[in-house]
Structures are given as C-alpha cells and as structure tokens.
C-alpha atoms as a PDB file:
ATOM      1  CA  UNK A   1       0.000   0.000   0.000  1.00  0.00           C
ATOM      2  CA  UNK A   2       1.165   3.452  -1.662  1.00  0.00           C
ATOM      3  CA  UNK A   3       2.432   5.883   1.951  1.00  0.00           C
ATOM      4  CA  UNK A   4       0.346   8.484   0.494  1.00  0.00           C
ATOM      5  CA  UNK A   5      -2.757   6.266   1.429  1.00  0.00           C
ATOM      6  CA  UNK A   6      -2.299   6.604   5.223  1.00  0.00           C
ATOM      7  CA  UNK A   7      -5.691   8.657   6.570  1.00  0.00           C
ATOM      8  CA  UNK A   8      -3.721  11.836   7.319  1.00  0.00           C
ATOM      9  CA  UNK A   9      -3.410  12.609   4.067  1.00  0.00           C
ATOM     10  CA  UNK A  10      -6.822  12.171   3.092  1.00  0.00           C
ATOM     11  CA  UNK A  11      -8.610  13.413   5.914  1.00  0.00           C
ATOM     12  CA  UNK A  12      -8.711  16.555   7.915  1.00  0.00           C
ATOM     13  CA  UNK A  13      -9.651  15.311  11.276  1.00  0.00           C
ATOM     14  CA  UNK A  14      -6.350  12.899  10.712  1.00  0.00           C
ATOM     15  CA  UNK A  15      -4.130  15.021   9.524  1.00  0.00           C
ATOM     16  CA  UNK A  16      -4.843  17.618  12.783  1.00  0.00           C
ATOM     17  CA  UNK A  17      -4.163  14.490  15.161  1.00  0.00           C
ATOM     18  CA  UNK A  18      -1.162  13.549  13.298  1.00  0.00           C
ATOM     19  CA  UNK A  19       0.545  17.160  13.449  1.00  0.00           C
ATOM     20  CA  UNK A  20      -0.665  17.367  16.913  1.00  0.00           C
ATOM     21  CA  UNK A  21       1.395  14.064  17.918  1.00  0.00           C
ATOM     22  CA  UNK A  22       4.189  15.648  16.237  1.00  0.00           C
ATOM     23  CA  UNK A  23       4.519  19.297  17.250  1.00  0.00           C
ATOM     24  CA  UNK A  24       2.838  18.862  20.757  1.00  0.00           C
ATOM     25  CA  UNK A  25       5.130  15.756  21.915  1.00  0.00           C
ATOM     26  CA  UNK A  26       5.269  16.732  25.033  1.00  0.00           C
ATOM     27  CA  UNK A  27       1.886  18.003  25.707  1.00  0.00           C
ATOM     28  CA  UNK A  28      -0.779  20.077  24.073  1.00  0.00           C
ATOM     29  CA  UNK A  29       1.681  23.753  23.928  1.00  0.00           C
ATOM     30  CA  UNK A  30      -0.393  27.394  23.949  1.00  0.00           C
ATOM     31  CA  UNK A  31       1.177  29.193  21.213  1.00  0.00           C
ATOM     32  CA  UNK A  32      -0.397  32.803  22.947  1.00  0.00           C
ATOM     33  CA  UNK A  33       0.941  32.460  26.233  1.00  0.00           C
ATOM     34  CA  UNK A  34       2.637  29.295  26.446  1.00  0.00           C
ATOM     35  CA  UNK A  35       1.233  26.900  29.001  1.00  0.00           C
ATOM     36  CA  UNK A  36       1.337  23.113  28.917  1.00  0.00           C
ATOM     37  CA  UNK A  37      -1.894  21.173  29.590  1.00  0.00           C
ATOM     38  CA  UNK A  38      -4.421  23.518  30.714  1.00  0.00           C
ATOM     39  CA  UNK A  39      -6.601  23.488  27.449  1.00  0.00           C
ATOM     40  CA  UNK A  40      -9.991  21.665  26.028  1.00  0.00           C
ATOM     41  CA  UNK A  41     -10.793  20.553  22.569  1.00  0.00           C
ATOM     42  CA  UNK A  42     -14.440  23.019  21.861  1.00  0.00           C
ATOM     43  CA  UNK A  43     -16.767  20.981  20.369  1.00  0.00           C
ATOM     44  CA  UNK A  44     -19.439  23.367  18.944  1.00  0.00           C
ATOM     45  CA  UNK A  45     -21.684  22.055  16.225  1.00  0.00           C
ATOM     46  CA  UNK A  46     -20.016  24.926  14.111  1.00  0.00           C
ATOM     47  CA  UNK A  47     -16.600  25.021  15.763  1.00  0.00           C
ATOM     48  CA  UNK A  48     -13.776  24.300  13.401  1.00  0.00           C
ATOM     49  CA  UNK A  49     -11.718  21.233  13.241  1.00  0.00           C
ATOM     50  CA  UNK A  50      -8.712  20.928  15.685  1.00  0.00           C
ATOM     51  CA  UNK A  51      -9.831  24.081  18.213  1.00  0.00           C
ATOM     52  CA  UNK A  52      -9.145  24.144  21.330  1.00  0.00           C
ATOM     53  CA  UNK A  53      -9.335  26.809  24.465  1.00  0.00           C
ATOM     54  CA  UNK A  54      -6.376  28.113  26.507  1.00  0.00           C
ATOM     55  CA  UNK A  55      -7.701  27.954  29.969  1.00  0.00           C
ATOM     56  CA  UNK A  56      -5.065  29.757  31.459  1.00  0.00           C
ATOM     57  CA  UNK A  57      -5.199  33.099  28.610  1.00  0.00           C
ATOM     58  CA  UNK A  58      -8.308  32.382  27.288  1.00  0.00           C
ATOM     59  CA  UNK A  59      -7.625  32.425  23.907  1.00  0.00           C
ATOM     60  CA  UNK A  60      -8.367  29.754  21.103  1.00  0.00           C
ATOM     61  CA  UNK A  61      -6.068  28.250  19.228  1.00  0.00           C
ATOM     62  CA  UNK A  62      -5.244  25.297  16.653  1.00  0.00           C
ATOM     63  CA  UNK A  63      -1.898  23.354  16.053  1.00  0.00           C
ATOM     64  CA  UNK A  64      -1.638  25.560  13.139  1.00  0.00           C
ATOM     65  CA  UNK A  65      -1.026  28.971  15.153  1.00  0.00           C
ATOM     66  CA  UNK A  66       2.512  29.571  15.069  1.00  0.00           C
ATOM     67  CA  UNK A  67       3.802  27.679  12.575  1.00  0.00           C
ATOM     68  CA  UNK A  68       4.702  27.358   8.683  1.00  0.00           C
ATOM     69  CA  UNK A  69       0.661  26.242   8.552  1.00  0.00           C
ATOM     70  CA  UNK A  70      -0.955  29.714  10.116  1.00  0.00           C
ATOM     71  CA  UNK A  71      -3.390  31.784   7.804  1.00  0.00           C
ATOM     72  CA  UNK A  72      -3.399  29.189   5.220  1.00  0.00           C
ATOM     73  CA  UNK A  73      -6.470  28.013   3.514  1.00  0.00           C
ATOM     74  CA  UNK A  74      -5.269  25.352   1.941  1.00  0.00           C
ATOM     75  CA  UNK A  75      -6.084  21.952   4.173  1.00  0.00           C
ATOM     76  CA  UNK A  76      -3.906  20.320   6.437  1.00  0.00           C
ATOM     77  CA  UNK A  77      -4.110  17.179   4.702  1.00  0.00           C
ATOM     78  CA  UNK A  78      -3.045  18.711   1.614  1.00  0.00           C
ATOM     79  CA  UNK A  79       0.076  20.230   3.231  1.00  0.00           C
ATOM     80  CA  UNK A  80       1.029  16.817   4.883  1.00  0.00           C
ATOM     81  CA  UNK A  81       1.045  15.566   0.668  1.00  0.00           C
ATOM     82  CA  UNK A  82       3.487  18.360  -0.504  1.00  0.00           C
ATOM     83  CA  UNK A  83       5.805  18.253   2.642  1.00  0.00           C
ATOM     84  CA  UNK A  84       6.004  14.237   1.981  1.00  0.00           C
ATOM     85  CA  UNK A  85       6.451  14.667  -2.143  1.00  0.00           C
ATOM     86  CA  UNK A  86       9.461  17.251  -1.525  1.00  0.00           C
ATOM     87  CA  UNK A  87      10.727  15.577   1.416  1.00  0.00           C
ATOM     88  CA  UNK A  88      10.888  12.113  -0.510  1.00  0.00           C
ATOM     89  CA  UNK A  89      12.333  13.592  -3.910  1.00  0.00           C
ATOM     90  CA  UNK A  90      15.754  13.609  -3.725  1.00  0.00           C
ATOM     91  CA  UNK A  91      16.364  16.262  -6.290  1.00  0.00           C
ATOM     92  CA  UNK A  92      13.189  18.024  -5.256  1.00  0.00           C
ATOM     93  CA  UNK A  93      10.039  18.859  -7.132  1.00  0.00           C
ATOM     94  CA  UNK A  94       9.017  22.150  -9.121  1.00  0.00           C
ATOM     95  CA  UNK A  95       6.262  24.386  -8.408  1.00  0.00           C
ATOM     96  CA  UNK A  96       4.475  23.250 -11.455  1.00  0.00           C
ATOM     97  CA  UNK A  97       4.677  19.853 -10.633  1.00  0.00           C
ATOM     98  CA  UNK A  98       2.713  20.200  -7.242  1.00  0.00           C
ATOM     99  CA  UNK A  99       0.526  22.627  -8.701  1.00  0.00           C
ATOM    100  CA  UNK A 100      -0.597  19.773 -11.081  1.00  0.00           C
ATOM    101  CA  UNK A 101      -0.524  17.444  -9.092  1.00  0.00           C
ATOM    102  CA  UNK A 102      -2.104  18.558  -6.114  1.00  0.00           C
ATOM    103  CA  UNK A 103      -4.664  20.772  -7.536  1.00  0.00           C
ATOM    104  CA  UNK A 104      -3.626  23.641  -6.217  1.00  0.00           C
ATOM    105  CA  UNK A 105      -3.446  27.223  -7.905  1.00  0.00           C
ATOM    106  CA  UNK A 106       0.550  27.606  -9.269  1.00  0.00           C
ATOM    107  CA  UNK A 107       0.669  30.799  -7.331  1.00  0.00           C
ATOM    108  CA  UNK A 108      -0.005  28.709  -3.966  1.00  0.00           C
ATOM    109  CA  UNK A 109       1.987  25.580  -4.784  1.00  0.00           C
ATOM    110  CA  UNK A 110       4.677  28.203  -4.795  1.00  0.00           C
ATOM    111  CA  UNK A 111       4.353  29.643  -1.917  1.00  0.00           C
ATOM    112  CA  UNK A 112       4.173  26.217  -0.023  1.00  0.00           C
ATOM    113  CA  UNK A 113       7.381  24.725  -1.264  1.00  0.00           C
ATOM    114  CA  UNK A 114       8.862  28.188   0.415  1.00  0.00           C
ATOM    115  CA  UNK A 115       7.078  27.807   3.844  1.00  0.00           C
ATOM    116  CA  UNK A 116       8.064  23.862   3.577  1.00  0.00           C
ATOM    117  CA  UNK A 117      11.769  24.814   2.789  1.00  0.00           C
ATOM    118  CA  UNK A 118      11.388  27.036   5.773  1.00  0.00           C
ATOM    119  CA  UNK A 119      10.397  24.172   8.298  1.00  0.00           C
ATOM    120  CA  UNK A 120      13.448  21.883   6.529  1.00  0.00           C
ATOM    121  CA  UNK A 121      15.953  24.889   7.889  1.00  0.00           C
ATOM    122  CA  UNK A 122      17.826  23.548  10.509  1.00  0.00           C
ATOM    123  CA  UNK A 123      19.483  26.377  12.166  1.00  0.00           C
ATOM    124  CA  UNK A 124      22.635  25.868  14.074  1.00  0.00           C
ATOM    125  CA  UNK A 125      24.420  22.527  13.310  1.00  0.00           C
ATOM    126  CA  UNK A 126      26.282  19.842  16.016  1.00  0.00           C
ATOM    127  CA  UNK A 127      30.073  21.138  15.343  1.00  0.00           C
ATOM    128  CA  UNK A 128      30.886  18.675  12.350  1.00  0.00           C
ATOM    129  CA  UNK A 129      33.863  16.261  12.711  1.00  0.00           C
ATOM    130  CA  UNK A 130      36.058  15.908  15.871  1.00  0.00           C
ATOM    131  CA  UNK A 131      39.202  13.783  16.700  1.00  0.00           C
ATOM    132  CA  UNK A 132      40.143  11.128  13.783  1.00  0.00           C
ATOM    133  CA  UNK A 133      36.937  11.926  11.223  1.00  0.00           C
ATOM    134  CA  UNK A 134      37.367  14.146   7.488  1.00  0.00           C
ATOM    135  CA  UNK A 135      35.147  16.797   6.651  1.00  0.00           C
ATOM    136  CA  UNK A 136      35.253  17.972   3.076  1.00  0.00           C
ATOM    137  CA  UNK A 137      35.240  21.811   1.914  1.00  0.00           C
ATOM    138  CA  UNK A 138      35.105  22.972  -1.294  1.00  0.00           C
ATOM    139  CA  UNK A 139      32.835  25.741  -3.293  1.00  0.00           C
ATOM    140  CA  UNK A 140      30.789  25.422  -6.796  1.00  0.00           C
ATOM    141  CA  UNK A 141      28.839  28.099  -8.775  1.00  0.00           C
ATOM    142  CA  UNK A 142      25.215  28.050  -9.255  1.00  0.00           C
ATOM    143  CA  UNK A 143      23.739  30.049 -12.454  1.00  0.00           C
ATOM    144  CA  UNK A 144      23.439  29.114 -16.511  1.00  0.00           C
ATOM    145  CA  UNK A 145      26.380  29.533 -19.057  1.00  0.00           C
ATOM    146  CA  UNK A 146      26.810  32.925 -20.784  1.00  0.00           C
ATOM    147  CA  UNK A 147      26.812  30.529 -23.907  1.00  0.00           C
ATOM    148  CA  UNK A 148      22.850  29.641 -23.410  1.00  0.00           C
ATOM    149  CA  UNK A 149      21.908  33.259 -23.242  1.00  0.00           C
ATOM    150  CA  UNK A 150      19.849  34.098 -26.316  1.00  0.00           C
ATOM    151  CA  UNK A 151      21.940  38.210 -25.708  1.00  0.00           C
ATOM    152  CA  UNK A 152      25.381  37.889 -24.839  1.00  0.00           C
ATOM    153  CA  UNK A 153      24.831  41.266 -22.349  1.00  0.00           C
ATOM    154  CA  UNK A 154      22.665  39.846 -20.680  1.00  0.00           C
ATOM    155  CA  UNK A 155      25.491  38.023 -18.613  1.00  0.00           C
ATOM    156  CA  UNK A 156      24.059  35.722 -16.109  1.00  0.00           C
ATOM    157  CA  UNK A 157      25.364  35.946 -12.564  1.00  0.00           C
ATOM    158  CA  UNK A 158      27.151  32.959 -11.029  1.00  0.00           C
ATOM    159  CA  UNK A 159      26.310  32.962  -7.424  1.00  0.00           C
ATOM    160  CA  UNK A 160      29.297  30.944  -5.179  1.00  0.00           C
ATOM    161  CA  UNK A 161      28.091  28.286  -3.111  1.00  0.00           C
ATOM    162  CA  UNK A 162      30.606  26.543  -0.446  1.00  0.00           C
ATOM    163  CA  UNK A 163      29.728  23.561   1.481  1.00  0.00           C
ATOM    164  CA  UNK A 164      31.759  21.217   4.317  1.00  0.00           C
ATOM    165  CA  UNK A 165      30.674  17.539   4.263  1.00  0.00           C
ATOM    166  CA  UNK A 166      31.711  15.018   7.051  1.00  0.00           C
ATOM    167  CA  UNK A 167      32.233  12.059   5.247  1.00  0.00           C
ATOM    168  CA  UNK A 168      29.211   9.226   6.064  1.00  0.00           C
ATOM    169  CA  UNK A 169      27.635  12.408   8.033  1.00  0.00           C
ATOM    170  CA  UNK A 170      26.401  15.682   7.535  1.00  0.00           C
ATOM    171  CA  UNK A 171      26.368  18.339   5.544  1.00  0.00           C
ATOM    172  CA  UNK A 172      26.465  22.184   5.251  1.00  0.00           C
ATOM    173  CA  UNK A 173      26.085  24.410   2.575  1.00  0.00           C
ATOM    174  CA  UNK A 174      26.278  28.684   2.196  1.00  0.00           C
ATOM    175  CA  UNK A 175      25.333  30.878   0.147  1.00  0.00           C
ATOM    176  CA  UNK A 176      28.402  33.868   0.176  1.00  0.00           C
ATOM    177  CA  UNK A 177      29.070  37.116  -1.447  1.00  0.00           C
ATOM    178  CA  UNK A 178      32.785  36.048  -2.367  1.00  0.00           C
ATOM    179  CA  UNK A 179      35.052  33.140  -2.420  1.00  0.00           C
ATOM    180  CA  UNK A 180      37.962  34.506  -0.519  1.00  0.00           C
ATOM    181  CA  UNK A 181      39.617  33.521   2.079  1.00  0.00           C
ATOM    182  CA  UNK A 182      38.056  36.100   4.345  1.00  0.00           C
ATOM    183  CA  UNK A 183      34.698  34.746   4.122  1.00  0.00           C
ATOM    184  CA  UNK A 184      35.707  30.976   4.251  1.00  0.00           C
ATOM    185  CA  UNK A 185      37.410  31.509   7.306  1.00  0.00           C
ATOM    186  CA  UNK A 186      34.938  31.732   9.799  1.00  0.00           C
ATOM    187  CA  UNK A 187      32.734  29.702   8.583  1.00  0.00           C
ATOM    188  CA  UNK A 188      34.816  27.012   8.522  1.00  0.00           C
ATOM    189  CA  UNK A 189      36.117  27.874  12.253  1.00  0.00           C
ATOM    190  CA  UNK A 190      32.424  28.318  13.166  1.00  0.00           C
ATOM    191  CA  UNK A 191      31.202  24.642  11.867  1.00  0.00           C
ATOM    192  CA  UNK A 192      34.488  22.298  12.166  1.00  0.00           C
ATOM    193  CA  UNK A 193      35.694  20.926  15.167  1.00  0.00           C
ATOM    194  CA  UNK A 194      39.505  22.191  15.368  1.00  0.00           C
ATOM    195  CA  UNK A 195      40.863  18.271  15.899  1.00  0.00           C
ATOM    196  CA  UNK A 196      39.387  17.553  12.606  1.00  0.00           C
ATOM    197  CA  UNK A 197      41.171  16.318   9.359  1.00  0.00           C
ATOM    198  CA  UNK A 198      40.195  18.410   6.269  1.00  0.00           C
ATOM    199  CA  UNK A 199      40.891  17.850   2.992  1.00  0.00           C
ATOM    200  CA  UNK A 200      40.339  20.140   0.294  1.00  0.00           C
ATOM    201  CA  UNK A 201      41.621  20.567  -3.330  1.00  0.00           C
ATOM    202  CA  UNK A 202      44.478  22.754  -4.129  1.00  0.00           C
ATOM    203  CA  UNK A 203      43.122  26.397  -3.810  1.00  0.00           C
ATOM    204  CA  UNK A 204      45.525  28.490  -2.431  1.00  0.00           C
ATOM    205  CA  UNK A 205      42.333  30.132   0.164  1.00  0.00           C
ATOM    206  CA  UNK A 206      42.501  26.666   2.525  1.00  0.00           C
ATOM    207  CA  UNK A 207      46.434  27.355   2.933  1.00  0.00           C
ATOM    208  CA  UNK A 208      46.161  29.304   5.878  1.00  0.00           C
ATOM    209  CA  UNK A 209      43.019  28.388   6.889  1.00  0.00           C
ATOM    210  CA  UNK A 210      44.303  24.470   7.508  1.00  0.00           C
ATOM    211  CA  UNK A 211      46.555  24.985   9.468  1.00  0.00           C
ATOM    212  CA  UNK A 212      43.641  25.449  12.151  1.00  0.00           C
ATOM    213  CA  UNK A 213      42.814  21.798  12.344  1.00  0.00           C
ATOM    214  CA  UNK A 214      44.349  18.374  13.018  1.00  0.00           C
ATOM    215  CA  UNK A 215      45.719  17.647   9.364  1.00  0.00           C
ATOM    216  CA  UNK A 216      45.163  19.479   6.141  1.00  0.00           C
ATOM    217  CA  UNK A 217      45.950  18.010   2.852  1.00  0.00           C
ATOM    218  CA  UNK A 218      45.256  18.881  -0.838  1.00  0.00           C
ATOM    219  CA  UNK A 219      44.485  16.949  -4.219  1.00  0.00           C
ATOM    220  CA  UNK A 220      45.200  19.078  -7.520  1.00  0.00           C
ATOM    221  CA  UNK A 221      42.406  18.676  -9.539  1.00  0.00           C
ATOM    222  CA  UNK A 222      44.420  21.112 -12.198  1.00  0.00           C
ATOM    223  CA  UNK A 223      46.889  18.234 -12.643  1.00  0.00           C
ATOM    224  CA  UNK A 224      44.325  15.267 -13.019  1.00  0.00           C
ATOM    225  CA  UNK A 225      44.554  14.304  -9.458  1.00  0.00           C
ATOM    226  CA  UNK A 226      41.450  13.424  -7.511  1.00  0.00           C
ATOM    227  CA  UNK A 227      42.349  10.726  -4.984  1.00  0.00           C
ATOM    228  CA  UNK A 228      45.479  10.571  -2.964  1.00  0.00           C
ATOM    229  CA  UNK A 229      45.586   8.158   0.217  1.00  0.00           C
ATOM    230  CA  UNK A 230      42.521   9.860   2.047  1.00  0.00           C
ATOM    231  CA  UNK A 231      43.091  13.101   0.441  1.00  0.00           C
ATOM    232  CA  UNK A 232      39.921  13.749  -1.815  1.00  0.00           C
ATOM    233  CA  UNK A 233      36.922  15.559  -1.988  1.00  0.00           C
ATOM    234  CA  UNK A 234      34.795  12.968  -3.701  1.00  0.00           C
ATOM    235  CA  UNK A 235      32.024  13.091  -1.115  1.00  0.00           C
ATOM    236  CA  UNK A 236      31.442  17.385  -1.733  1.00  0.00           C
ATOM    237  CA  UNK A 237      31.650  16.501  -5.047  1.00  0.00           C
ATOM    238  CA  UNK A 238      28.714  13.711  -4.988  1.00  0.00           C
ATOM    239  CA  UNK A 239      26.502  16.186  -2.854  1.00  0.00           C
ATOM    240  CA  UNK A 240      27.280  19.361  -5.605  1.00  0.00           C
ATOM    241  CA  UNK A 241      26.213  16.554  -8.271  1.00  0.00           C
ATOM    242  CA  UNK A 242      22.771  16.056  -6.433  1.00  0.00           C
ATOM    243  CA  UNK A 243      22.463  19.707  -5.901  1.00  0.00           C
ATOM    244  CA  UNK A 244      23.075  21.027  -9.636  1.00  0.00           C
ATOM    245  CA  UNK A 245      21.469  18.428 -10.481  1.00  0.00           C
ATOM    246  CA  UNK A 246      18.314  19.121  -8.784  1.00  0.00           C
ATOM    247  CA  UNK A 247      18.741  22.898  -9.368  1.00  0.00           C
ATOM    248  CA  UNK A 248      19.288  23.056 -13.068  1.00  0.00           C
ATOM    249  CA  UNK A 249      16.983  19.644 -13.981  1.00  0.00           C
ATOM    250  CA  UNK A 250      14.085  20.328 -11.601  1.00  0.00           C
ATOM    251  CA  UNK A 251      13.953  24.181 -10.556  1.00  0.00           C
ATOM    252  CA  UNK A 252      15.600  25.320 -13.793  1.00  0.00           C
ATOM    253  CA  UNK A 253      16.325  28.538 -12.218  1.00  0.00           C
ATOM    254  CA  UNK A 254      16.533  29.842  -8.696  1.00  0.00           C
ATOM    255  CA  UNK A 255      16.876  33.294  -7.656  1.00  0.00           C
ATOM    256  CA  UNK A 256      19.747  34.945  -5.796  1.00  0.00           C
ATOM    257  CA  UNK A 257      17.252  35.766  -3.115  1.00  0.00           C
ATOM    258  CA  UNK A 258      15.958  32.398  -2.955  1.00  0.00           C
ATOM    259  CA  UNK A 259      19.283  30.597  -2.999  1.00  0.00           C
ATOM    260  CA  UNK A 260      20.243  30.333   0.372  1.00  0.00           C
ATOM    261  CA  UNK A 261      15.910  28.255   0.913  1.00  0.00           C
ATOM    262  CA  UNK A 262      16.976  25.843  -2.087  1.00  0.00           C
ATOM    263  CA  UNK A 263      20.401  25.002   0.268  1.00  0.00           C
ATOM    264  CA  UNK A 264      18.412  24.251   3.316  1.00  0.00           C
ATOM    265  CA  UNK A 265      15.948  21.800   0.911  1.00  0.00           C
ATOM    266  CA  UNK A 266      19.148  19.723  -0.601  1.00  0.00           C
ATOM    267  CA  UNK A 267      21.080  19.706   2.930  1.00  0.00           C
ATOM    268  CA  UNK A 268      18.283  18.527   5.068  1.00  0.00           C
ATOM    269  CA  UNK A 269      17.653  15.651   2.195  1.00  0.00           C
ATOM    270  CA  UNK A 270      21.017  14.777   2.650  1.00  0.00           C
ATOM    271  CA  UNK A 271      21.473  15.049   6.030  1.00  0.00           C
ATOM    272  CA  UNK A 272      18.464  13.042   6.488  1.00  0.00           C
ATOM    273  CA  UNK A 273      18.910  10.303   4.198  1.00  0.00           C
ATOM    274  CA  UNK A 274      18.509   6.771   3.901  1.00  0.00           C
ATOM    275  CA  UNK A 275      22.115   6.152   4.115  1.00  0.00           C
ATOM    276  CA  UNK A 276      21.753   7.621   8.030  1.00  0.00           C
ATOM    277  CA  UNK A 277      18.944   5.433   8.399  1.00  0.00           C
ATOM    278  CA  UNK A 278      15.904   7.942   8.062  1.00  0.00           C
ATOM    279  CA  UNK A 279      13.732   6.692   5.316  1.00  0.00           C
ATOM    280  CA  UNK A 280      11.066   8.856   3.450  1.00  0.00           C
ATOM    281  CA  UNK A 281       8.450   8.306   6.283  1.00  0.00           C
ATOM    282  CA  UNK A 282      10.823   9.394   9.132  1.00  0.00           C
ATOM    283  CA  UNK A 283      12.523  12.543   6.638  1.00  0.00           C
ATOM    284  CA  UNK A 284       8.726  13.752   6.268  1.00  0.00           C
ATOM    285  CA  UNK A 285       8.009  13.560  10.260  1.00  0.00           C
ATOM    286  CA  UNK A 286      11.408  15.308  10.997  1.00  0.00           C
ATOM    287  CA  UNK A 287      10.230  18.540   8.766  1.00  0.00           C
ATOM    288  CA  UNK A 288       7.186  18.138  10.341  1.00  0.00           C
ATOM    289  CA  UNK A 289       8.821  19.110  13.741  1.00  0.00           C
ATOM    290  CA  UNK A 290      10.656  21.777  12.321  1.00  0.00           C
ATOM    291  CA  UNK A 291       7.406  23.430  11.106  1.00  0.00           C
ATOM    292  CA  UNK A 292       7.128  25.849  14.474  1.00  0.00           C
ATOM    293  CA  UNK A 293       8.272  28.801  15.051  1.00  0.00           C
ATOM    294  CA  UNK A 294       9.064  29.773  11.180  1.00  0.00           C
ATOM    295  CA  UNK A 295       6.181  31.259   9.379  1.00  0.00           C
ATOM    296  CA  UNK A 296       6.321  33.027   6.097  1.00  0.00           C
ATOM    297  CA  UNK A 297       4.268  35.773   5.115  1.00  0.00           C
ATOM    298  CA  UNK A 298       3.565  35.931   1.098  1.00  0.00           C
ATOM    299  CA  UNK A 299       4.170  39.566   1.101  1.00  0.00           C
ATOM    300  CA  UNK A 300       7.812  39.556   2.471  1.00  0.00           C
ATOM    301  CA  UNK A 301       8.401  36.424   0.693  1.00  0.00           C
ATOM    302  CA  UNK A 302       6.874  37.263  -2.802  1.00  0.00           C
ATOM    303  CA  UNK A 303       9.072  41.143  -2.422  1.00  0.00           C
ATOM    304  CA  UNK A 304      12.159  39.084  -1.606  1.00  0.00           C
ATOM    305  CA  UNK A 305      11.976  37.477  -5.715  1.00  0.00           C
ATOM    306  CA  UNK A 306      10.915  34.564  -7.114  1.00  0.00           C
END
C-alpha cells in the first residue's frame, strides 16, 4: 500500500491528530501564552476542526497557530502531501509539478514549497567532525552559461556556493558574497571541530586556513589528481552533483534571493537520508517538527523574488 494512502493525508480530522502528535510531543503547547496542559478541545456544532481553548489566557487556538501552517487556507491534509512529495524527492520537485498534481493554484503551490523549505531549515548545526573523522570543503557556482543566453549582455550571474561535508555524516552548505579567504574563514572555524582532518583541493584560500585543524591536505584537480591516500573531496563533489542536479533539472532557475531556501531543501535531504537510516516516512516527520516557530508571510516572501 502506496504511503500516500495513510488517513492523514486524506482526511482533515487525521491530519490535525497527526501534526498534533508531532509538534505537541510533550503536551498540548499554547502558542499565545505558552502553558502546557491547561486546554480543552471546543466541540461546537459549528466550531472548526482541531480548536481548542487556553484555559489559562483564554484564547483559542489550533496546532496551526505559530507555525509554517498559520493563515493558510489550503487543508492540512493537503500540506502533509506536498511536505512528503518534496521531502521524498531527492532532487526536489518544481512548483508546477505540485501545482498539477495537487490541484492547487501555481501561485499557492509556490508559496508552499517556500514555507516547507522554511520548516526543513535547521538552524545551528552539532560542530561537524572531531578527533580522527574528514570533513570535506570545497565551493561550486550556481547560475546558466553565458553561452545559453539568447543576448550575450545579458550576462548571467554565477552565485558561489561553499559547502563542508563530514564524510558518512552531515552536511552544510552557504550561500556567500565572495570566495575569498576572508569569508571561508569563519565559517569554517564556526562549523568544524579544530581536531578535525580536512581535505580540500588545491586552492591556495585553505592554505592558511588548515593549518587550524588536526591535518590538512590537498588533491590538484588542475593536474588530473582526484584521490590521494585519504586526500579527496569525492564526497562534496557527490553532494554538488545532487544539488546542480536538482537545481538546473528540476527548478531550472533559482533566484539569488531564494538561494540560500533551495540550500536548506538539498542539505536537510542529505542530512536526512537513507544512508543515516531515516527513510522517506521518518525525513517527512522530521520537517514536520521543524514546522514551528518559522512562518512566512507571502508579502515579504513574494518582495524578496521569485
């Protein structure tokens, strides 16, 4: 039996419980005034599905309030089917597909996949690496070829992406104004245990910057040379094939604005991925509890490009 046949993503009453057991795991949460357990499910002939009554403010409220879910009319059940078809693509999936597919207007399937992408941010990262484990660094360019450009002034921009893998762990990828040494520095520093081993390729801005960590060595991908003992970067490499691959086959074209959401999609695929042992099921219910605290207004979002 398909996954997408499971009641909460056919019926509204299920999909309510199912968020609930998700975002309140620890007891039904106020979102006005934050108190645990002192609130009642109303039960009106005309009250709404999934409303309940703050006994301590007062106020009602739904496991919507507060999250990437609040103000929307679309139904829950139809937002459990779009976070489960992005969360289980592994090079994501367009606007225009979910707009087909789930009937919605194109204008709204858009602005889901945003408020999705929003829940799959994960913030601050576990320092990656630590005492006898690799972590990868290297940067990539996202944006078409001058040469595909039907006027040759109308140069597209190239917009530098640099990412640190832990190899069989996690990822994390940035979108930055430069590549220069001054702006890999601290990011590097800020994500990567010092007792770390990186390995990089031969660009002249990890020089200085290596010598911060247990080991440091180079392949020189200029002379043909991609694996040397454990020196490689074959595992950044493998996530920049999924990402291009993803950006350039599926979204076609992403915005400067919108870069840095399309990063947070691809790195919480990877970093919860079947090789890690989540499985499309468990990847869906771990956006799922990511969904609070990050709403998106269309406004803001819409002004911010498309």
């Amino acid at each position: 039996m398909s996954v997408l046949s499971e009641p909460q993503y056919h019926s509204e009453e299920a999909a309510y419980a199912f968020v609930e057991t998700h975002v309140w795991r620890d007891g039904r949460v106020c979102p006005h005034c934050g108190v645990i357990g002192r609130s009642g499910a109303l039960k009106g002939k005309s009250t709404r599905i999934g409303v309940y009554k703050c006994y301590a403010c007062r106020r009602p409220f739904t496991v919507k309030v507060g999250t990437i879910f609040e103000s929307s009319h679309v139904k829950l059940h139809i937002w459990l089917q779009a976070m489960f078809l992005l969360c289980s693509s592994k090079k994501g999936m367009s606007t225009h597909q979910l707009h087909r597919t789930l009937g919605v207007t194109l204008k709204t399937a858009w602005f889901m996949t945003h408020r999705i992408r929003e829940a799959m941010r994960e913030g601050k990262l576990p320092g990656m690496g630590g005492e006898g484990k690799f972590v990868e660094a290297d940067e990539t360019y996202i944006g078409g070829k001058a040469k595909n450009r039907a006027y040759a002034e109308k140069l597209p921009r190239h917009e530098p992406v640099v990412a640190l893998v832990e190899r069989k762990g996690r990822v994390a990828s940035f979108h930055v104004p430069n590549v220069n040494a001054s702006n890999l520095k601290p990011i590097l520093k800020e994500q990567i245990s010092p007792k770390s081993d990186l390995r990089t390729d031969e660009s002249r801005m990890y020089t200085e910057i290596g010598k911060g960590f247990a080991s440091h060595e180079t392949v020189n991908h200029s002379a043909k040379e991609y694996v040397r003992g454990d020196a490689h970067t074959n595992t950044i490499e493998g996530y920049f094939s999924i990402l291009k691959r993803g950006i350039y086959g599926v979204y076609h074209h992403v915005s400067e604005r919108h870069l840095k959401r399309y990063l947070c999609e691809f790195d919480f695929r990877y970093n919860e991925r079947i090789a890690l042992g989540v499985d499309d099921v468990e990847r869906t219910n771990r956006a799922l509890r990511g969904i609070v605290g990050k709403r998106l207004i269309y406004r803001t979002t819409h002004r911010a490009g498309a």
